[in-house]
Structure formats: C-alpha cells, structure tokens
C-alpha atoms as a PDB file:
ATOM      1  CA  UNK A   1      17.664  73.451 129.077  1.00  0.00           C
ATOM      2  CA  UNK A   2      17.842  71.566 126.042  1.00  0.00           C
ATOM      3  CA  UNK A   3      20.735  70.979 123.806  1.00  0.00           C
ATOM      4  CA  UNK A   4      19.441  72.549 120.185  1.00  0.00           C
ATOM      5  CA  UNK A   5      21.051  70.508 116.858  1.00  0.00           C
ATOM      6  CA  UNK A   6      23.883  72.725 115.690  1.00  0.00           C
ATOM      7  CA  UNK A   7      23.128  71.605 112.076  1.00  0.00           C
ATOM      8  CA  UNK A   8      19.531  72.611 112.546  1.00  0.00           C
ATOM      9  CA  UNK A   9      20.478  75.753 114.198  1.00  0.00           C
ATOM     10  CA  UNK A  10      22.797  76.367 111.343  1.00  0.00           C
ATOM     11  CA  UNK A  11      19.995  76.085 108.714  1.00  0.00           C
ATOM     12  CA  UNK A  12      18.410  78.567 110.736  1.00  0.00           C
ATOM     13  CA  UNK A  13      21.324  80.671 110.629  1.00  0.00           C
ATOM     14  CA  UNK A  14      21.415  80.442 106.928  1.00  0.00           C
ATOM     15  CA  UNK A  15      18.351  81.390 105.906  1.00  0.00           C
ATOM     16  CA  UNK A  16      18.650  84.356 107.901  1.00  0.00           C
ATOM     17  CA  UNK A  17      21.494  85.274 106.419  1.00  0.00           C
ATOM     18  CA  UNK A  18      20.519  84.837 102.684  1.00  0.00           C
ATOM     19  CA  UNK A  19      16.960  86.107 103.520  1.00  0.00           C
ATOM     20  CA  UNK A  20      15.949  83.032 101.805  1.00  0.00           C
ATOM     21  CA  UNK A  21      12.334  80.973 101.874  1.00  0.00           C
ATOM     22  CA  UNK A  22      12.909  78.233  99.467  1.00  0.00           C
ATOM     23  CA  UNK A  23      14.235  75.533 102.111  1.00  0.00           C
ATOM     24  CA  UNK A  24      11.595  73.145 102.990  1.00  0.00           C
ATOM     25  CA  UNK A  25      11.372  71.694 106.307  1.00  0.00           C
ATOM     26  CA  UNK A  26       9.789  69.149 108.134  1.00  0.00           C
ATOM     27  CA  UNK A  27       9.745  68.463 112.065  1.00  0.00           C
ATOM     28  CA  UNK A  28       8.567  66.854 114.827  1.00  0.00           C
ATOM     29  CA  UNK A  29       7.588  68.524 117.908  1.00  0.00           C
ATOM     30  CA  UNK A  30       5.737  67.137 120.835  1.00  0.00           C
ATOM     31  CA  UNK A  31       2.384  66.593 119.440  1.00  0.00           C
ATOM     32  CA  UNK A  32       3.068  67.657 116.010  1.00  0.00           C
ATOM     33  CA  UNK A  33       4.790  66.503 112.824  1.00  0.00           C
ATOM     34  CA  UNK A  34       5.062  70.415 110.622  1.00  0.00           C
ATOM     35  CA  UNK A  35       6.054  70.765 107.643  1.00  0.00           C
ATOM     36  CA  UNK A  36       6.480  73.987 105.268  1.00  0.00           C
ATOM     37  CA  UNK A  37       9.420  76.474 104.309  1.00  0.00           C
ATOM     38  CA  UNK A  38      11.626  77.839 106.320  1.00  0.00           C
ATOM     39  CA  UNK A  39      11.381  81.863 105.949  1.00  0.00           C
ATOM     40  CA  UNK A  40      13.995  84.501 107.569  1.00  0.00           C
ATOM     41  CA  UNK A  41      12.248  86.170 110.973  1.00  0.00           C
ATOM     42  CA  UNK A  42      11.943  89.382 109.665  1.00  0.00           C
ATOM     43  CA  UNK A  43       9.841  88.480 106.720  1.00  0.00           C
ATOM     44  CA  UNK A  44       7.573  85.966 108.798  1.00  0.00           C
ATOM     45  CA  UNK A  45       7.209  88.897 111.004  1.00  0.00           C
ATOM     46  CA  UNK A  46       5.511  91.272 107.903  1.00  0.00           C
ATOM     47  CA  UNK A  47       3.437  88.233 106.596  1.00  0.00           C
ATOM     48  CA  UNK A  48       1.594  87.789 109.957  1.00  0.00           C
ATOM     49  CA  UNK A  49       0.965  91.952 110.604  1.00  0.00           C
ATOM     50  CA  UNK A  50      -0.371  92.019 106.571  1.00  0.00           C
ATOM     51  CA  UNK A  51      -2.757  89.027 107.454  1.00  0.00           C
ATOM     52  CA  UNK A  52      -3.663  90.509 111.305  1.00  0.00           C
ATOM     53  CA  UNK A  53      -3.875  94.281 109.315  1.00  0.00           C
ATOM     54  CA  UNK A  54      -6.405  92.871 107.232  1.00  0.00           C
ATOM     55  CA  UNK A  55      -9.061  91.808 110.071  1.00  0.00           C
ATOM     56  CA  UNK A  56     -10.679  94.341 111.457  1.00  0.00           C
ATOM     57  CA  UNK A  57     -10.995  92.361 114.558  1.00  0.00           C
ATOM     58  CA  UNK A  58      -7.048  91.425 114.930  1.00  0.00           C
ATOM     59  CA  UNK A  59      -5.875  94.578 113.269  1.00  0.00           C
ATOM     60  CA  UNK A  60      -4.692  96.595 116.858  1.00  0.00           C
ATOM     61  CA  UNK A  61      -2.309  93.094 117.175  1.00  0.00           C
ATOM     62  CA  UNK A  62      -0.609  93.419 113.795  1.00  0.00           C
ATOM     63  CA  UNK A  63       2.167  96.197 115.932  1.00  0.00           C
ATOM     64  CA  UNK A  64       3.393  93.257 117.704  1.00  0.00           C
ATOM     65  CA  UNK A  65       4.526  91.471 114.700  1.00  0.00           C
ATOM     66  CA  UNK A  66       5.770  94.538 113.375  1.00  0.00           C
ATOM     67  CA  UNK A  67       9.715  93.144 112.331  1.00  0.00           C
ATOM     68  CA  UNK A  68      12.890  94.358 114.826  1.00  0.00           C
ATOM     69  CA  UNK A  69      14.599  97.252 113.508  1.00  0.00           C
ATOM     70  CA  UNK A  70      17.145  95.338 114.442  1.00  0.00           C
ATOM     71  CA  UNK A  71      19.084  92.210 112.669  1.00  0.00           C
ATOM     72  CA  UNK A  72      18.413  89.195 114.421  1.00  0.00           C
ATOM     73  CA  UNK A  73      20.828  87.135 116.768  1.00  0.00           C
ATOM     74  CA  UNK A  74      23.647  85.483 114.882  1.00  0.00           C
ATOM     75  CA  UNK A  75      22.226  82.105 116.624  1.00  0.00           C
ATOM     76  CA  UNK A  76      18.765  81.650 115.736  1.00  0.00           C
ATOM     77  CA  UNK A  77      16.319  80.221 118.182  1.00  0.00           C
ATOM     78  CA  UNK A  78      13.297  79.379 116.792  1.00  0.00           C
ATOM     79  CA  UNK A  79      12.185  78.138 113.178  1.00  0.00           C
ATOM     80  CA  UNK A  80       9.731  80.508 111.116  1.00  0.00           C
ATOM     81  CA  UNK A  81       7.721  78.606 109.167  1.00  0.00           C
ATOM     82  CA  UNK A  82       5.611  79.686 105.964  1.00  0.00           C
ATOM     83  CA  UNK A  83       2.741  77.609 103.774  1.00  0.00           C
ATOM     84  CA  UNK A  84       3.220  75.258 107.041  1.00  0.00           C
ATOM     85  CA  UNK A  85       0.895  72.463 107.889  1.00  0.00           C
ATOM     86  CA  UNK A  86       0.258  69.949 110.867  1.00  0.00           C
ATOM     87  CA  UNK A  87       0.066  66.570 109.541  1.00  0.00           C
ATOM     88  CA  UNK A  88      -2.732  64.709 111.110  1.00  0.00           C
ATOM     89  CA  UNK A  89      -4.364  61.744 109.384  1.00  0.00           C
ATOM     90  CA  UNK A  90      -4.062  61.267 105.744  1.00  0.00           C
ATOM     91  CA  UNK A  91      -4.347  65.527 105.058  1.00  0.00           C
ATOM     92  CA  UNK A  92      -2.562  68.325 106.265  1.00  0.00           C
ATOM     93  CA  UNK A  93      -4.088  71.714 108.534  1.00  0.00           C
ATOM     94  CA  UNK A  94      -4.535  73.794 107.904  1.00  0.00           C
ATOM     95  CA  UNK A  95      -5.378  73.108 103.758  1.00  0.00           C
ATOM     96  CA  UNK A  96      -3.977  76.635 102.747  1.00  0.00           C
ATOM     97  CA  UNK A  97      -0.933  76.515 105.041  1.00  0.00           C
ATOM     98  CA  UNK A  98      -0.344  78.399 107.692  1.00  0.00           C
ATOM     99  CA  UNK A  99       2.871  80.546 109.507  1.00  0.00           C
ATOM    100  CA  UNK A 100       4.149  78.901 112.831  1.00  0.00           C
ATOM    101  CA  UNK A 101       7.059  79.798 115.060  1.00  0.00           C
ATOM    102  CA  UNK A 102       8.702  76.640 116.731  1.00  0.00           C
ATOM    103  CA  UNK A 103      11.314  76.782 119.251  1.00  0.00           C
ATOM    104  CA  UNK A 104      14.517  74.475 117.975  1.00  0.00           C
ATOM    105  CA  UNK A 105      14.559  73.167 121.004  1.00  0.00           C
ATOM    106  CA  UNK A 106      11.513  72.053 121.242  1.00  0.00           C
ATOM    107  CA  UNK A 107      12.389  69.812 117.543  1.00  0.00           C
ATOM    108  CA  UNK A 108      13.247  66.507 118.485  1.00  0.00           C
ATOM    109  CA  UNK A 109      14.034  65.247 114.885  1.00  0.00           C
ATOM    110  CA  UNK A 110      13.386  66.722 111.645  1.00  0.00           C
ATOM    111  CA  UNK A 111      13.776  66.463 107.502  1.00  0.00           C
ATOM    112  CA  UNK A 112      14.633  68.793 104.927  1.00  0.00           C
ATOM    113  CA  UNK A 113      11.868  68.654 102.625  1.00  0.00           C
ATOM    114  CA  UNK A 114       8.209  68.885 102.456  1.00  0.00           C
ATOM    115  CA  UNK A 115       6.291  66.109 103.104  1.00  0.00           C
ATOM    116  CA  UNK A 116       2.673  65.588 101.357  1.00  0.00           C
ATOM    117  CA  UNK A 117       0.189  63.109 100.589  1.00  0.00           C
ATOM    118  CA  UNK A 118      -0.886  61.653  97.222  1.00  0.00           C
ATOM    119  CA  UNK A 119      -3.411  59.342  95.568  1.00  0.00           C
ATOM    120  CA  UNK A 120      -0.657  57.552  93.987  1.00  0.00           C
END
C-alpha cells in the first residue's frame, strides 16, 4: 500500500469541507499528466448522473453516480476532478474537459494550478 501525501490529502480534505471547485490541480499519474479543478465528491457525483441522465443509452447508469446520502470520510481518497484534461502532445483531451476520479495514491507528484498551452 502506498503512502498518500498528507498535504495532498489535505487539499482533498479541504475542498470537501468548503464544498469548493475553484482549486486547480495538476498531476501525474502513471501514464498521465491531468489537469483541471478539484470539485467536492458529492458534486462530481451529480455532474456525471446529469451528463449519463441525458443519454438515452447511459441513462439506467446515472443511479450509480447518484451522491451518498452520507458525508464523505474525513480522509479523502481519491481526487474529483472537473473541466479535466490529459495532456498529450502540444493539446489537451479531451478539448471540452472532462470529470475523472484519481486515486491519491496513485499521484506520484503534482501542482496546484492548471496547466495549458499557448501560441505565445
């Protein structure tokens, strides 16, 4: 079992707490460099159902992401990322953003802030 950063973990923590999705994070995983906002579990959660609700082929899986009733543990686990991208190449995927769940243990370093390309 891996040993999760207690600062990361505390971020985490935070965000949960203050049901806030203005902290911008980037990590690396293996096989990945992903960047977006960090966004409290429960919210993530709703954003995923509204977006499996609205295909008629995905809509019976939108009750799994329904959020706990529950709060969540005091030591978060995994990140829940929102307008997320993997960075690959000189462009980000996918274009739009996307919403990813990473395990913190699975981050072997990370940033706060967003990274992004530019002509400049």
């Amino acid at each position: 079992m891996s040993n999760s950063d207690e600062l990361l973990v505390a971020i985490a923590a935070m965000v949960e707490s203050e049901h806030s999705n203005q902290m911008s994070l980037t990590v690396v995983v293996p096989g990945a460099v992903i960047t977006g906002r960090l966004a409290p579990m429960a919210l993530w959660l709703e954003r995923v159902s509204e977006v499996l609700h609205a295909s008629e082929h995905l809509k019976p899986f939108a009750a799994l992401f329904a959020p706990p009733s529950v709060e969540p543990p005091a030591r978060p686990t995994h990140l829940h990322l929102h307008r997320a991208k993997i960075l690959q190449g000189d462009f980000g995927l996918p274009h739009t953003g996307g919403m990813y769940r990473i395990s913190i243990a699975d981050v072997s370093s990370w940033t706060v802030g967003d990274l992004s390309y530019s002509d400049v």
